[in-house]
Protein backbone atom coordinates (compact mmCIF):
# COMPACT_ATOMS: atom_id res chain seq x y z
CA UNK A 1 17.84 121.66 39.22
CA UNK A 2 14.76 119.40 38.58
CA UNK A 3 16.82 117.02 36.41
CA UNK A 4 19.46 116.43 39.08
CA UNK A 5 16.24 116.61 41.65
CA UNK A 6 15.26 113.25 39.11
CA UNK A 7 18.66 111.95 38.80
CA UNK A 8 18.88 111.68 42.90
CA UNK A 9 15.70 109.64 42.87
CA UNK A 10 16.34 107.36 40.55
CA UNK A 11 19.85 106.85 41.99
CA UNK A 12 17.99 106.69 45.31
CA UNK A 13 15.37 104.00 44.41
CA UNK A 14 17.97 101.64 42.55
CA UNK A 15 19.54 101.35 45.29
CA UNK A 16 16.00 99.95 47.05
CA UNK A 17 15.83 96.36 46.32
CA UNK A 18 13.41 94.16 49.06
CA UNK A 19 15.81 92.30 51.36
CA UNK A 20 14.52 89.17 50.26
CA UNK A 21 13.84 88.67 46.37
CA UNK A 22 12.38 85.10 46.56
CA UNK A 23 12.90 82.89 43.69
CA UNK A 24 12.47 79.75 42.51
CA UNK A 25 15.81 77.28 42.14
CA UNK A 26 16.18 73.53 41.34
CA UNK A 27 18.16 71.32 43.01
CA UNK A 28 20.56 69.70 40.62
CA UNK A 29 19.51 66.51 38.87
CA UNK A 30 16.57 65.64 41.22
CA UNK A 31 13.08 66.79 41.45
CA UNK A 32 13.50 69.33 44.14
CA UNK A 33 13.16 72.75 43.53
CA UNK A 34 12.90 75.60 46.17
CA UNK A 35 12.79 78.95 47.37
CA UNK A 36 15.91 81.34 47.57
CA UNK A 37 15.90 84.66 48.89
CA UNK A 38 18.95 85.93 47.04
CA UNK A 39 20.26 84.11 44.08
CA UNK A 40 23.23 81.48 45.90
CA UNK A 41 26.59 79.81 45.17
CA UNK A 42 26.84 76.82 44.50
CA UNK A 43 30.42 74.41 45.76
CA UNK A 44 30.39 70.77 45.65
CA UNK A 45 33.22 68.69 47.42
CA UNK A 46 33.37 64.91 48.55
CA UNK A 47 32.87 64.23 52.50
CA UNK A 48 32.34 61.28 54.51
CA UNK A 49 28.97 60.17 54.81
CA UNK A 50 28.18 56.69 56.83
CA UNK A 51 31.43 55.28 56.24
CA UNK A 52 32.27 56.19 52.39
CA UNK A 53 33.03 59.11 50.00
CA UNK A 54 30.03 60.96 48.49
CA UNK A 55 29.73 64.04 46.53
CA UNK A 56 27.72 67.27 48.19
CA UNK A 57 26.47 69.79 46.52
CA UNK A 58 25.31 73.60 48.71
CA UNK A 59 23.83 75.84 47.68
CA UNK A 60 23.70 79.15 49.65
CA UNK A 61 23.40 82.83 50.21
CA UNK A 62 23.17 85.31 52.19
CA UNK A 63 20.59 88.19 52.75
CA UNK A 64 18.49 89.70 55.50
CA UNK A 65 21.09 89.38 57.74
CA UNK A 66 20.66 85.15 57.34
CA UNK A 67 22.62 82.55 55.86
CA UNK A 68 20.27 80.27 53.64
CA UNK A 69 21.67 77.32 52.51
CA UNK A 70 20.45 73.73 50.80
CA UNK A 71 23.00 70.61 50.62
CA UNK A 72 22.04 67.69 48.65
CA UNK A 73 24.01 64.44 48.20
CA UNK A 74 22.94 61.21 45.97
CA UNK A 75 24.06 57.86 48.12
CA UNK A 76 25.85 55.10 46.83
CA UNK A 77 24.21 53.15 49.07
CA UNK A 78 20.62 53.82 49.35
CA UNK A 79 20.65 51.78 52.76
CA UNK A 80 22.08 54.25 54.55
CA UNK A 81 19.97 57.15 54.04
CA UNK A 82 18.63 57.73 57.73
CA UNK A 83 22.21 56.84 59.14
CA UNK A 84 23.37 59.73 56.69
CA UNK A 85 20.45 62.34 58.19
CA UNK A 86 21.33 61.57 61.59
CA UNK A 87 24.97 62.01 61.26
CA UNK A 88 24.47 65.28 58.90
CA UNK A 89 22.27 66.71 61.85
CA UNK A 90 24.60 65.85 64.34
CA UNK A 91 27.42 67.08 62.13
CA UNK A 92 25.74 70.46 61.60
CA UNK A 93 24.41 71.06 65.20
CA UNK A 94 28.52 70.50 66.02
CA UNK A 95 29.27 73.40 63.84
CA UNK A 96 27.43 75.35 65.68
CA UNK A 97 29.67 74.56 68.98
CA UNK A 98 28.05 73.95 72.08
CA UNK A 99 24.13 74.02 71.90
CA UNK A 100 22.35 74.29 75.30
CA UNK A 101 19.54 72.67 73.87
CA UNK A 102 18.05 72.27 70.41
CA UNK A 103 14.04 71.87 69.80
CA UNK A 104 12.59 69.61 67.53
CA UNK A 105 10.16 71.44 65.13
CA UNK A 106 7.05 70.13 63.20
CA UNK A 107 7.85 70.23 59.35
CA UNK A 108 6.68 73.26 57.91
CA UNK A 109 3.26 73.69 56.42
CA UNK A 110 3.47 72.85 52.60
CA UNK A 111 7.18 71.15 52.71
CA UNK A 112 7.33 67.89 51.13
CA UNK A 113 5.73 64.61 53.30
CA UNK A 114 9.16 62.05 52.49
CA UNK A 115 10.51 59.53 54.96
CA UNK A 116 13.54 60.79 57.86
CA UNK A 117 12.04 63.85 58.01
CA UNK A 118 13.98 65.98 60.96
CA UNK A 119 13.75 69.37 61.55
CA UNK A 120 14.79 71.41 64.53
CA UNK A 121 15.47 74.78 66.03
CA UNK A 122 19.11 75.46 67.95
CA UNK A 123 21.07 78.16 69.47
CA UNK A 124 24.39 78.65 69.68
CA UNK A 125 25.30 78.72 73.81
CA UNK A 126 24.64 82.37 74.59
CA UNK A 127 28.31 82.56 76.57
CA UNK A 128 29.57 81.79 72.42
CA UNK A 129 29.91 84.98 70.40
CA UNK A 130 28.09 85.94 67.74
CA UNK A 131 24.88 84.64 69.03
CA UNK A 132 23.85 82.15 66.33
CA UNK A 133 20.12 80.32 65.81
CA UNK A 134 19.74 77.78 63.53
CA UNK A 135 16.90 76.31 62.16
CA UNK A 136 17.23 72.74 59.70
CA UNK A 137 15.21 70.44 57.95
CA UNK A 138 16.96 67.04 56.48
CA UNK A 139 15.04 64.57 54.47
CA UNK A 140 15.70 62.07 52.08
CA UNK A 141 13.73 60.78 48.17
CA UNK A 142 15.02 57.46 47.47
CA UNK A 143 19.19 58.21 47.54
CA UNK A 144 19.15 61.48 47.34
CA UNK A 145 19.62 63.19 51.04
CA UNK A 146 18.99 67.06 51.55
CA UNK A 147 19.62 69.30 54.39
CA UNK A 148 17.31 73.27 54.10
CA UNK A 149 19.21 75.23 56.95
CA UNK A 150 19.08 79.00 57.67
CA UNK A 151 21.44 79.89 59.99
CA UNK A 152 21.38 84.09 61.47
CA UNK A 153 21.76 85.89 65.22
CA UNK A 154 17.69 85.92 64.94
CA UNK A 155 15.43 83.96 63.23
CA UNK A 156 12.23 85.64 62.04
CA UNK A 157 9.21 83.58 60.29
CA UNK A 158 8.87 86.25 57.19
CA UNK A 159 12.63 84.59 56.30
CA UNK A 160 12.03 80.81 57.57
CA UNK A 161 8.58 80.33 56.20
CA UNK A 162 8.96 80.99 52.88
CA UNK A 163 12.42 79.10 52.18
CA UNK A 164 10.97 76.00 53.86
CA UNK A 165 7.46 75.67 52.83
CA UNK A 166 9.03 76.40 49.53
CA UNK A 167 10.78 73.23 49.07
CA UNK A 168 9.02 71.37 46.21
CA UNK A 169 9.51 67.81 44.51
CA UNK A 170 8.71 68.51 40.87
């Protein structure tokens, strides 16, 4: 009886992992590394970016009830980095289908200081099922443009904080 009594618990506390097992992953080729909370896919496939062809790499997962994701492209043309962020905002807040209003954010404490900086908070229009929030950071080091976005029907700062103050140039 007391071995099966043992066999139940360790069954039982296997099957207890934390929700969010935070580790460290780098970005590719560049110097970024950051924080995931599950270990996440990677796909790469070519889209339009500013007028031409580029290669984009995500890499996401999900846990916690949150989708955590982190695109990087490098630019062909290094010129049109902040015409890239702007359109992969807009591109991303369309995805989301219509978004009553989205709120710009600060960048989060510790995240890296680099140039086109935009970060925001947006829901999904409430009449829109599921109920979506998303919260985004794009930035840019020399040609290489990123986008950090968590996307989940609630947003809560335990999940957010880490995976952005975790991103890291190396």
């Amino acid at each position: 009886m007391s071995l099966a009594c043992a066999l139940s618990a360790i069954f039982l506390l296997c099957g207890c992992g934390p929700a969010l097992n935070w580790r460290d992953v780098p970005i590719g080729r560049t110097t970024l590394v950051t924080l995931f909370p599950c270990k996440p896919d990677d796909a790469e496939r070519t889209v339009l970016m500013a007028g031409a062809q580029q290669a984009m790499t995500m890499h996401s997962c999900h846990a916690d009830g949150a989708t955590f994701a982190l695109g990087h492209a490098h630019l062909t043309d290094p010129e049109q980095v902040e015409r890239v962020l702007l359109q992969w905002r807009e591109a991303t807040l369309a995805g989301l289908g219509p978004v009553p209003a989205a709120v710009a954010l600060q960048p989060p404490q510790g995240s890296p200081s680099l140039p086109g900086m935009l970060a925001l908070r947006a829901d999904r229009d409430p009449s829109r099922a599921p109920a979506q929030t998303l919260q985004g950071l794009w930035f840019a080091r020399g040609p290489d443009v990123f986008a950090a976005l968590v996307f989940a029907p609630g947003l809560r700062p335990e999940a957010t904080e880490p995976f952005f103050s975790g991103l890291r140039m190396r």
